[in-house]
N, C-alpha and C. Protein backbone atom coordinates (compact mmCIF):
# COMPACT_ATOMS: atom_id res chain seq x y z
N UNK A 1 0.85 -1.16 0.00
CA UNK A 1 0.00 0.00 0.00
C UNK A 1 0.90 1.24 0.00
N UNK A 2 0.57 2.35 -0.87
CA UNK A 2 1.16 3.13 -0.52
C UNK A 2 0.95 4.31 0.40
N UNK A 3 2.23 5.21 0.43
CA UNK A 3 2.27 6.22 1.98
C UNK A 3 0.98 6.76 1.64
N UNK A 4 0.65 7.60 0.35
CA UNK A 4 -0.42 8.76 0.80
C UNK A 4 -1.52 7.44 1.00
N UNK A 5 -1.87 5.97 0.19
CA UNK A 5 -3.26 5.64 0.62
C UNK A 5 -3.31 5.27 1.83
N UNK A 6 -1.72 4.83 2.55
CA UNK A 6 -2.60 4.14 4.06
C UNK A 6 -2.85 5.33 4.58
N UNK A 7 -1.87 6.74 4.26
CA UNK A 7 -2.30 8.01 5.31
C UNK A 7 -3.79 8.47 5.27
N UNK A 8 -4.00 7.66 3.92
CA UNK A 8 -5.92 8.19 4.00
C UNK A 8 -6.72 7.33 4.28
N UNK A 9 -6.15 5.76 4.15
CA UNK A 9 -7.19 5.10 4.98
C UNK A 9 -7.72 5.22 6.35
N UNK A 10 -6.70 6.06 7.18
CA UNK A 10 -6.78 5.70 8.60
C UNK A 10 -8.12 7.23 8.70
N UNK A 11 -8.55 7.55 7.07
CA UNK A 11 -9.50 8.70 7.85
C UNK A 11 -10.79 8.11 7.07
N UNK A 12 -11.83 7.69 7.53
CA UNK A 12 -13.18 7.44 6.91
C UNK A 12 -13.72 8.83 6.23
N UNK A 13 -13.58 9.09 4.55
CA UNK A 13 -14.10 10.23 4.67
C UNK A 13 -15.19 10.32 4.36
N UNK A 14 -16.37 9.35 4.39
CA UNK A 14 -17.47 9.46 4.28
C UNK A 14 -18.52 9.61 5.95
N UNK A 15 -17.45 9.66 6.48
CA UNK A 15 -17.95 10.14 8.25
C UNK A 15 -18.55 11.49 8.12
N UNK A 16 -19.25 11.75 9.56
CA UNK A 16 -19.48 13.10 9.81
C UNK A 16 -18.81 13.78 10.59
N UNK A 17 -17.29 12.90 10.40
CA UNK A 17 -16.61 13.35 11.91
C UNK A 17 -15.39 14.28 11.33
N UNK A 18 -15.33 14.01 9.95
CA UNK A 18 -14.30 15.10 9.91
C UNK A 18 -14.80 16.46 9.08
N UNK A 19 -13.29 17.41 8.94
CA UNK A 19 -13.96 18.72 8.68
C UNK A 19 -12.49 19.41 7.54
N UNK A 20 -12.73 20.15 6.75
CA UNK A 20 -11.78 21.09 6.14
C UNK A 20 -11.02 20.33 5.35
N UNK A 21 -9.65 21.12 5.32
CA UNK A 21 -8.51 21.39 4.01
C UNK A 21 -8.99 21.23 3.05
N UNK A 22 -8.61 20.07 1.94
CA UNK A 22 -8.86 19.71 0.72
C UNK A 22 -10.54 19.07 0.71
N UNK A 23 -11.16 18.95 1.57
CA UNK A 23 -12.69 18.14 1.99
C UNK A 23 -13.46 18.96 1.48
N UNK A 24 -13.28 20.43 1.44
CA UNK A 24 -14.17 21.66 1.19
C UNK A 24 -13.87 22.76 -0.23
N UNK A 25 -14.65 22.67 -0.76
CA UNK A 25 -14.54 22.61 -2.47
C UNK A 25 -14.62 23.95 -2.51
N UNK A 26 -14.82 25.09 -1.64
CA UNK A 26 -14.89 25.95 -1.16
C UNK A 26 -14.63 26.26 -0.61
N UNK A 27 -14.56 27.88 -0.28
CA UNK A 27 -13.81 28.63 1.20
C UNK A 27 -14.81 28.72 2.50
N UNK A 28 -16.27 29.02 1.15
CA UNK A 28 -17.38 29.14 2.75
C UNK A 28 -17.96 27.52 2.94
N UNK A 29 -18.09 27.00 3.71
CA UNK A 29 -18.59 25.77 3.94
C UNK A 29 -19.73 25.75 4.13
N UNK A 30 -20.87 24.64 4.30
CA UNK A 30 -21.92 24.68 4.34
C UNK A 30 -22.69 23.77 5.47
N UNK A 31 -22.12 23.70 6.28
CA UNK A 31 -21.75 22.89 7.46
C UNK A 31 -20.90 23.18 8.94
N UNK A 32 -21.28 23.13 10.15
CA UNK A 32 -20.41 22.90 11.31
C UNK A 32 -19.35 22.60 10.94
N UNK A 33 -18.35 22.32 11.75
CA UNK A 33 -16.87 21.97 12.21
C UNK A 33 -18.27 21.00 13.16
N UNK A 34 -17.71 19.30 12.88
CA UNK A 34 -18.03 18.29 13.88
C UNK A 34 -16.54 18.42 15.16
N UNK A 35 -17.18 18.74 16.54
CA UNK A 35 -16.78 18.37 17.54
C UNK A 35 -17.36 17.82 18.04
N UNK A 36 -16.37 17.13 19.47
CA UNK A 36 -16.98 16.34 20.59
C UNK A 36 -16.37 16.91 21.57
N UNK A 37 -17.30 16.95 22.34
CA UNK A 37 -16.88 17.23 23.94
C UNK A 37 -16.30 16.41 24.69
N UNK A 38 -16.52 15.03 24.33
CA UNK A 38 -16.30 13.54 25.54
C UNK A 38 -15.43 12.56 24.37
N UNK A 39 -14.66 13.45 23.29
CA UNK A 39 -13.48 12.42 22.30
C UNK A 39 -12.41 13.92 22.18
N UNK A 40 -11.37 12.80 21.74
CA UNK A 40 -10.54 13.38 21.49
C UNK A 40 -10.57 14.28 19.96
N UNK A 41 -9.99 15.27 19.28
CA UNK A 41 -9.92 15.48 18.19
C UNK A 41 -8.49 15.98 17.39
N UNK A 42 -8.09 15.11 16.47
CA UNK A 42 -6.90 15.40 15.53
C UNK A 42 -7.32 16.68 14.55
N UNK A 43 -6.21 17.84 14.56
CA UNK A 43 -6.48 18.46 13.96
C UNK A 43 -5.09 18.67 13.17
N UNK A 44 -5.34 18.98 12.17
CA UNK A 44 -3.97 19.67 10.79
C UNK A 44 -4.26 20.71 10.57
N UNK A 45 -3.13 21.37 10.61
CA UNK A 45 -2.40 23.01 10.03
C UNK A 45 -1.37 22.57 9.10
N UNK A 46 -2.08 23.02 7.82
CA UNK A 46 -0.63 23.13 6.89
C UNK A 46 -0.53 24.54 6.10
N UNK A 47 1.19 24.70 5.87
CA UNK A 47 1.37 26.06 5.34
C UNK A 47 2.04 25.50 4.25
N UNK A 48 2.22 26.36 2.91
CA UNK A 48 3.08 26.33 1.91
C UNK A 48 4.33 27.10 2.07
N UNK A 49 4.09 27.95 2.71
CA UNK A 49 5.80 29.07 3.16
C UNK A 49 6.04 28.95 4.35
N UNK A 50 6.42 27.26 4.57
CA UNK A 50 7.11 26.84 5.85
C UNK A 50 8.30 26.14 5.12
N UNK A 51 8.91 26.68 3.91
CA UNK A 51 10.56 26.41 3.56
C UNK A 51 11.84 26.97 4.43
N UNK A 52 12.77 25.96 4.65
CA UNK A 52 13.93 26.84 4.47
C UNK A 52 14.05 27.74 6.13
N UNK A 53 14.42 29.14 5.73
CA UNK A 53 13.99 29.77 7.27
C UNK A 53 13.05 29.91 7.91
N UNK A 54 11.77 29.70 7.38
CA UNK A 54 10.37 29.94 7.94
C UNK A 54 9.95 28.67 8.13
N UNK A 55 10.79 27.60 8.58
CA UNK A 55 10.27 25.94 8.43
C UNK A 55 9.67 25.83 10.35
N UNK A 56 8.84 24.78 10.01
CA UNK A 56 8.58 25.16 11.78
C UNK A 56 9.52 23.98 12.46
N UNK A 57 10.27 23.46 11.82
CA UNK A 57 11.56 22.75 12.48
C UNK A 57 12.57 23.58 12.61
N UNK A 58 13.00 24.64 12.31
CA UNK A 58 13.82 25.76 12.96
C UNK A 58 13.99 26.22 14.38
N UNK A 59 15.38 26.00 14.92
CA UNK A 59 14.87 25.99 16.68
C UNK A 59 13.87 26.98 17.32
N UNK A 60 14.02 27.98 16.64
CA UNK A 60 13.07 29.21 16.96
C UNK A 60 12.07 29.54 16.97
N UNK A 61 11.96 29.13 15.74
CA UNK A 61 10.23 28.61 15.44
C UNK A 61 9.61 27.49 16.26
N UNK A 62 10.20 26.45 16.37
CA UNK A 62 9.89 25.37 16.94
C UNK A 62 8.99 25.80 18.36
N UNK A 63 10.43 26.49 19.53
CA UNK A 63 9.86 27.24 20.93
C UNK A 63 8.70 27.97 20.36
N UNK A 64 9.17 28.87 19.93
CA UNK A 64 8.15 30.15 19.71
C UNK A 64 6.23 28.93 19.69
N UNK A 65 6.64 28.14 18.66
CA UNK A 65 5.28 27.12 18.28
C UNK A 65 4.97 26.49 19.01
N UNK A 66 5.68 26.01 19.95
CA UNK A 66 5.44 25.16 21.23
C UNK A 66 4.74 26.03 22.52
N UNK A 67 5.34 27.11 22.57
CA UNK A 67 5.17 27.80 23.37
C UNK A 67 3.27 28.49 23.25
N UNK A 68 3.03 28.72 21.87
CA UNK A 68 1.82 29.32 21.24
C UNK A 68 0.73 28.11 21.54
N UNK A 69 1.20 26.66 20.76
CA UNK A 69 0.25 26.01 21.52
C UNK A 69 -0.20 25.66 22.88
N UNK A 70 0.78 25.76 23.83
CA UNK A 70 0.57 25.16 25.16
C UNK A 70 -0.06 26.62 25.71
N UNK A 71 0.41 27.66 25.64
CA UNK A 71 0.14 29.16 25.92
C UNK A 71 -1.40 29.37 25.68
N UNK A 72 -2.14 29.19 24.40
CA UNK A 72 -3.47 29.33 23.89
C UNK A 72 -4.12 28.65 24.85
N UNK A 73 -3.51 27.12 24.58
CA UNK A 73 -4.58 25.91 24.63
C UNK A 73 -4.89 26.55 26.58
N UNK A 74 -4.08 26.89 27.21
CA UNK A 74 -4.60 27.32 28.77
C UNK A 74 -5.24 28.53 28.75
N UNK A 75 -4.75 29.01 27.55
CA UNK A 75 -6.26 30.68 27.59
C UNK A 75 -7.55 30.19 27.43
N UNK A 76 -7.77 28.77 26.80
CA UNK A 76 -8.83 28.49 25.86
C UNK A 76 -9.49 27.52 27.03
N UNK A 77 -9.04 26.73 27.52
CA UNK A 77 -9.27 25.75 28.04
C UNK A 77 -9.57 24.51 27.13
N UNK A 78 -8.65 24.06 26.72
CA UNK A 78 -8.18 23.04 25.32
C UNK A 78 -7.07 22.23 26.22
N UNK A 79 -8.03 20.92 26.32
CA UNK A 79 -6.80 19.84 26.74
C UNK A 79 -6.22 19.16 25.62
N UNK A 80 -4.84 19.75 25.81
CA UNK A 80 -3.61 19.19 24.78
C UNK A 80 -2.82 17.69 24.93
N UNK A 81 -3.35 16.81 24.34
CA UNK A 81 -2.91 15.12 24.26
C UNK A 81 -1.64 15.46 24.07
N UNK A 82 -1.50 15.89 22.56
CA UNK A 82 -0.06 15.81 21.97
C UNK A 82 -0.42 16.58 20.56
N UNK A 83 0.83 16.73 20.34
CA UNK A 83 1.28 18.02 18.86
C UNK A 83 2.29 17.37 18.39
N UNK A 84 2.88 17.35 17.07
CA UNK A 84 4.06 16.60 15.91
C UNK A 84 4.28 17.96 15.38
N UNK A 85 5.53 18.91 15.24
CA UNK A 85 5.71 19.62 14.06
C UNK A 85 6.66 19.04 13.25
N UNK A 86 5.89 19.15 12.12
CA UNK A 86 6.44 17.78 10.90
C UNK A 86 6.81 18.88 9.89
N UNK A 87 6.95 20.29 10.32
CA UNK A 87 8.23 20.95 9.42
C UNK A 87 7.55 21.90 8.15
N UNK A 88 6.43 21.34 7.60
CA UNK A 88 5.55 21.92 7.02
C UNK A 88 3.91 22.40 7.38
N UNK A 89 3.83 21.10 8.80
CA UNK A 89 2.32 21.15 8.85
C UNK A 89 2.49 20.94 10.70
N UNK A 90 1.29 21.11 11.01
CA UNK A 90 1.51 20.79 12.36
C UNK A 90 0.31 19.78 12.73
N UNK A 91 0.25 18.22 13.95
CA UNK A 91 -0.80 17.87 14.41
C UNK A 91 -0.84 18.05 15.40
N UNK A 92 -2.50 18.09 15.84
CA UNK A 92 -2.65 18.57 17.35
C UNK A 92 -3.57 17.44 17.75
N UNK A 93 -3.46 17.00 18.49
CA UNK A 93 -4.45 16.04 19.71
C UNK A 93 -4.85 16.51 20.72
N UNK A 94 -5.87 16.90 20.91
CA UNK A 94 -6.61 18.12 21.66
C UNK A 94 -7.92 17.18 22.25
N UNK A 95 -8.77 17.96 22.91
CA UNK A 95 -10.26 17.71 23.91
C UNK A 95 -10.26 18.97 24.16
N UNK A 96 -11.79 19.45 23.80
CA UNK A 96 -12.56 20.95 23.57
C UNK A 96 -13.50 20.46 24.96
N UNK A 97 -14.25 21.52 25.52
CA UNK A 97 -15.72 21.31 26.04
C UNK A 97 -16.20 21.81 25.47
N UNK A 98 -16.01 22.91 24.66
CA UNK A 98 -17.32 23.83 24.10
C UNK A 98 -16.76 24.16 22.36
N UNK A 99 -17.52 24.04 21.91
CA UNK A 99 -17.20 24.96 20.15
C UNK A 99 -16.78 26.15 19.80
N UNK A 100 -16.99 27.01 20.68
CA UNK A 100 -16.54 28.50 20.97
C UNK A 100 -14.71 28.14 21.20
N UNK A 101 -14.51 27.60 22.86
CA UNK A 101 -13.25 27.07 23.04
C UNK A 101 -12.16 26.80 21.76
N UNK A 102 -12.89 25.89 21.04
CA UNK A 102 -12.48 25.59 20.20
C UNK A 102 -11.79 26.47 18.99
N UNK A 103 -13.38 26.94 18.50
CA UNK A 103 -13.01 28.07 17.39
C UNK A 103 -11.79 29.43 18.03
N UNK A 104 -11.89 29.62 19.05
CA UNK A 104 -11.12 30.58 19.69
C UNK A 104 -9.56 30.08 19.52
N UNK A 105 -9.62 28.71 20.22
CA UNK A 105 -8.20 28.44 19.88
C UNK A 105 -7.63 28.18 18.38
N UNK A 106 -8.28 27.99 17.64
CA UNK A 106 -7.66 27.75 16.16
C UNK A 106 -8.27 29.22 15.76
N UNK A 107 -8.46 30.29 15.95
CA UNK A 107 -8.60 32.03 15.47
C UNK A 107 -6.75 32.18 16.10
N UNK A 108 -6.83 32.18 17.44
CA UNK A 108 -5.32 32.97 17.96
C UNK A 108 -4.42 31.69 17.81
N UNK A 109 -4.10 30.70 17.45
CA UNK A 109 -3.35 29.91 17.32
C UNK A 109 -2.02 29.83 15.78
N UNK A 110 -3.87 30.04 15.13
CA UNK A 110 -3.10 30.02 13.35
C UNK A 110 -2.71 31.49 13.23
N UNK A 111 -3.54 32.55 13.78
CA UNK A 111 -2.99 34.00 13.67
C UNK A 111 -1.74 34.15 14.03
N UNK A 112 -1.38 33.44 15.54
CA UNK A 112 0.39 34.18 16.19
C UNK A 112 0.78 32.74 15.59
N UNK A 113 0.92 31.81 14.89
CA UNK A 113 2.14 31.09 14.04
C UNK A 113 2.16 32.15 13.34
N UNK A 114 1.32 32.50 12.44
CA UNK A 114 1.52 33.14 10.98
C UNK A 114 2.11 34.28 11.57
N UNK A 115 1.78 35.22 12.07
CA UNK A 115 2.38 35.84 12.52
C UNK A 115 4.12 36.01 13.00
N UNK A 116 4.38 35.29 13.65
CA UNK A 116 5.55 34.77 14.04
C UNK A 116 6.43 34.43 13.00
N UNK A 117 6.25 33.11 12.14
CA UNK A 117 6.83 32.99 11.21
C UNK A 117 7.26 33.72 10.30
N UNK A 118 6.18 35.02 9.53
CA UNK A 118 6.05 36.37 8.83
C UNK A 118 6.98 37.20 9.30
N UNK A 119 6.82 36.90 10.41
CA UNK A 119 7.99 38.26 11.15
C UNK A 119 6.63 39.63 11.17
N UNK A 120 5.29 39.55 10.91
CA UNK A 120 4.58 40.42 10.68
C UNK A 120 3.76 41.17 12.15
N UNK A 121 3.82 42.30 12.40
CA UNK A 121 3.15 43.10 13.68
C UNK A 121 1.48 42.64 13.73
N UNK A 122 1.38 42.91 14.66
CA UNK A 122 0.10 43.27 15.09
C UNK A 122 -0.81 44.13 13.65
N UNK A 123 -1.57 43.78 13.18
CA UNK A 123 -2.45 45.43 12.14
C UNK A 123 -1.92 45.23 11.15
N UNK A 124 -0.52 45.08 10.21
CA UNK A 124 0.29 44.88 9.86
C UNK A 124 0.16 43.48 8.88
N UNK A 125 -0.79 43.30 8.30
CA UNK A 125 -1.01 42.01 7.69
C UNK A 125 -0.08 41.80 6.71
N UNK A 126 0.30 40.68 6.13
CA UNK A 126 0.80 40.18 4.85
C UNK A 126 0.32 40.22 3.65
N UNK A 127 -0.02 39.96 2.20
CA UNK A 127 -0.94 40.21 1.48
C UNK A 127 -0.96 38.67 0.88
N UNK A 128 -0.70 37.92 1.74
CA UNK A 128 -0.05 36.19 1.20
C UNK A 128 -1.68 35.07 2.01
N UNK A 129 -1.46 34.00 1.51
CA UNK A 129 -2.50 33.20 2.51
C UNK A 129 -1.41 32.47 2.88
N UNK A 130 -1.54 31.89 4.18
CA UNK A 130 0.27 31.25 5.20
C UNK A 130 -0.72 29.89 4.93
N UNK A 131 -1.69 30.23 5.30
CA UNK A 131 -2.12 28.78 5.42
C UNK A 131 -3.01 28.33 4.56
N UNK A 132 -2.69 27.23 3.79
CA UNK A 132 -3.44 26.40 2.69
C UNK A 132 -4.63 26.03 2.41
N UNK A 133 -5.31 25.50 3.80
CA UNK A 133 -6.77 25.59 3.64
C UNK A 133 -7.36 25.48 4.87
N UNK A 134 -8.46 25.74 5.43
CA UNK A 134 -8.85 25.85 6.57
C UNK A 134 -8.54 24.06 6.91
N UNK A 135 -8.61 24.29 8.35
CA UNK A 135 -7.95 23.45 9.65
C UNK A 135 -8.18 22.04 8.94
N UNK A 136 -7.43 21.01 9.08
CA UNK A 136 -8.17 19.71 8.82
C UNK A 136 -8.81 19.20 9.88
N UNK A 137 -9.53 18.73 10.53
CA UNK A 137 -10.19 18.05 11.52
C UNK A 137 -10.90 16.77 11.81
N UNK A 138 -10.57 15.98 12.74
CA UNK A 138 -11.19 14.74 12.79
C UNK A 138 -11.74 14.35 14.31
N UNK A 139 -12.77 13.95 14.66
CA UNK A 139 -12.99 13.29 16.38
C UNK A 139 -12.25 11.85 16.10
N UNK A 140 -11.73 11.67 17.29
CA UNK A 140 -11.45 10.45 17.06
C UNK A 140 -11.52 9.76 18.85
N UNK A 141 -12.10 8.86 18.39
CA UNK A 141 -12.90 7.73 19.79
C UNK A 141 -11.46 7.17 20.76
N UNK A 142 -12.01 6.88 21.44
CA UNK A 142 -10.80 6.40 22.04
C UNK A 142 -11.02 4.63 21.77
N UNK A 143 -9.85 4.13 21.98
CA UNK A 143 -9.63 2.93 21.70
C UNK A 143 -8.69 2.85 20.59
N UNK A 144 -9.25 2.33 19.87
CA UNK A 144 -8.58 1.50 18.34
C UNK A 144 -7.92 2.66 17.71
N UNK A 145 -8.89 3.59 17.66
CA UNK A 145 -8.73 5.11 16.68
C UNK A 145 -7.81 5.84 17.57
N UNK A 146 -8.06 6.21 18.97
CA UNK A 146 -7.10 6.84 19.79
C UNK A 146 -5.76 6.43 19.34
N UNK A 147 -5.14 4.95 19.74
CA UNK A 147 -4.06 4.08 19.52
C UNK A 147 -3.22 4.53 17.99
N UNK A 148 -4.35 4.42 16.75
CA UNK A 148 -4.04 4.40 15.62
C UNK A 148 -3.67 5.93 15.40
N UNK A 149 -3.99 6.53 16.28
CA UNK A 149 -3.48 8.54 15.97
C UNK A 149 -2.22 8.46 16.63
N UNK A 150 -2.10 8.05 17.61
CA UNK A 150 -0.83 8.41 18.24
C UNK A 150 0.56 7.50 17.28
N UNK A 151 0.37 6.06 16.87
CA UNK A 151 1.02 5.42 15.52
C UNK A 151 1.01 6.45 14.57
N UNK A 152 -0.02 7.40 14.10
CA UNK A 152 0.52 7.86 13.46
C UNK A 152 1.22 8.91 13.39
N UNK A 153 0.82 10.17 14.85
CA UNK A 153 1.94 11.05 15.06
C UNK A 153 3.20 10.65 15.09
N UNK A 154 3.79 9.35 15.48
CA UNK A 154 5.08 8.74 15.84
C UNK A 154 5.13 8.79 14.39
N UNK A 155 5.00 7.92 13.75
CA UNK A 155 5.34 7.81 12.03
C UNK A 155 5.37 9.27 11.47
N UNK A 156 5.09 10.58 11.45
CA UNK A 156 5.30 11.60 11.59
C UNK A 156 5.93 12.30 11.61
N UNK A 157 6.44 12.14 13.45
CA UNK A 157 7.51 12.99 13.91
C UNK A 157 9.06 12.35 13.20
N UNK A 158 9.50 10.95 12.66
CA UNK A 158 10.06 9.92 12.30
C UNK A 158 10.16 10.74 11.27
N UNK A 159 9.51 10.95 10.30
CA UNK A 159 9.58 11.14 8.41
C UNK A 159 10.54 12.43 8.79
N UNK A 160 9.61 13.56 9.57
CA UNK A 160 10.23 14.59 9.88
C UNK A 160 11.59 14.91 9.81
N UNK A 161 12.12 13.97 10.90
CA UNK A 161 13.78 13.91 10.77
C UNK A 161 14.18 13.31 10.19
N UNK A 162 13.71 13.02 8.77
CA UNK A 162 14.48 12.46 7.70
C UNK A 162 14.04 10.69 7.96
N UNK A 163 13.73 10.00 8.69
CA UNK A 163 13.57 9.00 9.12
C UNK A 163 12.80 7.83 8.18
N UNK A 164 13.11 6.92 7.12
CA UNK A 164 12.20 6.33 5.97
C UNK A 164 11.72 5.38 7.03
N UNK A 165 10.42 5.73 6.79
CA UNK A 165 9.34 5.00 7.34
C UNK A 165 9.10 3.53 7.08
N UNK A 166 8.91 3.26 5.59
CA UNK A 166 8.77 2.41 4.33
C UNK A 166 9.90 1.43 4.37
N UNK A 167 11.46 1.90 4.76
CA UNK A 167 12.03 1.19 4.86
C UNK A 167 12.26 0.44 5.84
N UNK A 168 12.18 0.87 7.20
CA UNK A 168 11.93 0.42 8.55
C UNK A 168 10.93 -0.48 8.31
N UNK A 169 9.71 -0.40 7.90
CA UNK A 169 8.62 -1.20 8.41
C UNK A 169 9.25 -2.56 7.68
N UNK A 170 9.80 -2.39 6.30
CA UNK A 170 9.87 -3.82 5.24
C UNK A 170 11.03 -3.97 6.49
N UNK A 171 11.88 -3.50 6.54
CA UNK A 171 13.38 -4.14 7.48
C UNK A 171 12.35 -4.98 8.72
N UNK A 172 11.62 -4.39 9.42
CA UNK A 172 10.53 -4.83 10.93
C UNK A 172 10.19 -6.11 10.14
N UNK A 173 9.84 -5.90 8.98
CA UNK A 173 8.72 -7.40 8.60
C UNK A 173 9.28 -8.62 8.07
N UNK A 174 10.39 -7.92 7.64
CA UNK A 174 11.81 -9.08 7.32
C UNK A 174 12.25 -9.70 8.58
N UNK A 175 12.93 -9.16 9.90
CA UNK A 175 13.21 -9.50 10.67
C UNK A 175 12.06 -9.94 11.39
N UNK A 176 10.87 -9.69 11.91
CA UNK A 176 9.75 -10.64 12.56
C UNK A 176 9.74 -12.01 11.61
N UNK A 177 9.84 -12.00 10.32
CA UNK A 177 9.73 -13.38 9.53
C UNK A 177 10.90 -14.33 10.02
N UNK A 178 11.86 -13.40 9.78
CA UNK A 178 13.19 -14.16 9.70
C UNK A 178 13.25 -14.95 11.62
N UNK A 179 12.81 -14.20 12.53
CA UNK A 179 12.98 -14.67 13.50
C UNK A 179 11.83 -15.62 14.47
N UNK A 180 10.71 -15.38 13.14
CA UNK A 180 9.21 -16.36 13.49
C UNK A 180 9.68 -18.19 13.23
């Protein structure tokens, strides 16, 4: 199988559970953002002008990004599972109580990255879009699906640092054979 189909099998997109990027054929949607209050939810941020110096694997960026999520998510009251910055895009593993919460934290979240990264003030906008398409979003249950998000932030954070995924797993499946 390949990388992009298993990366899309692990999302049902005929659910009602997910929301955005490439899903929305449009800018205005015609539909909620599906949350849950009592699941967890995976969310994606991706930018196209995260090359080079503006990469969010840059030590600076990195704090500065670390700092923005953990910083928000306690203005917001957003319990933070776990986050991957994978250099172009970022995942978040989050628990909302409310939709407001929510929307609040992804308004000041994606604003001070972009911001930050831009090098751009307060008022002071860019005339660029930083970010590609609104948020990607998914609930995801705990159990099987919980398990299978966090496999895949690890596979993730791995590619990130250069790490072949593809080759590891055939090397893993060679050696479980070889030693079955």
């Amino acid at each position: 199988m390949a990388q992009k189909d298993f990366q899309m099998s692990l999302f049902n997109m005929k659910s009602p559970k997910i929301f955005g990027a490439s899903l929305l054929k449009a800018s205005n949607p015609k539909t909620k953002r599906p949350i849950s209050t009592k699941h967890a939810m995976h969310l994606v941020l991706k930018s196209k002008y995260t090359k080079g110096s503006r990469s969010f694997l840059r030590k600076a960026n990195r704090e500065a990004i670390d700092c923005i999520l953990k910083s928000q998510a306690k203005r917001w009251g957003i319990r933070l599972y776990r986050y991957e910055n994978v250099g172009n895009h970022l995942h978040i593993l989050l628990k909302t109580g409310h939709r407001r919460w929510l929307a609040g934290y992804l308004r000041s979240v994606t604003g001070l990255i972009a911001r930050h990264i831009l090098r751009a003030e307060r008022g002071c906008g860019k005339s660029i879009q930083f970010w590609e398409a609104r948020p990607f979003s998914r609930v995801v249950t705990w159990g099987r699906a919980y398990k299978a998000i966090h496999r895949y932030f690890d596979k993730n954070r791995m590619q990130a640092v250069g790490f072949n995924w593809e080759d590891f797993s055939s090397e893993l499946g060679q050696t479980l054979a070889d030693t079955g």
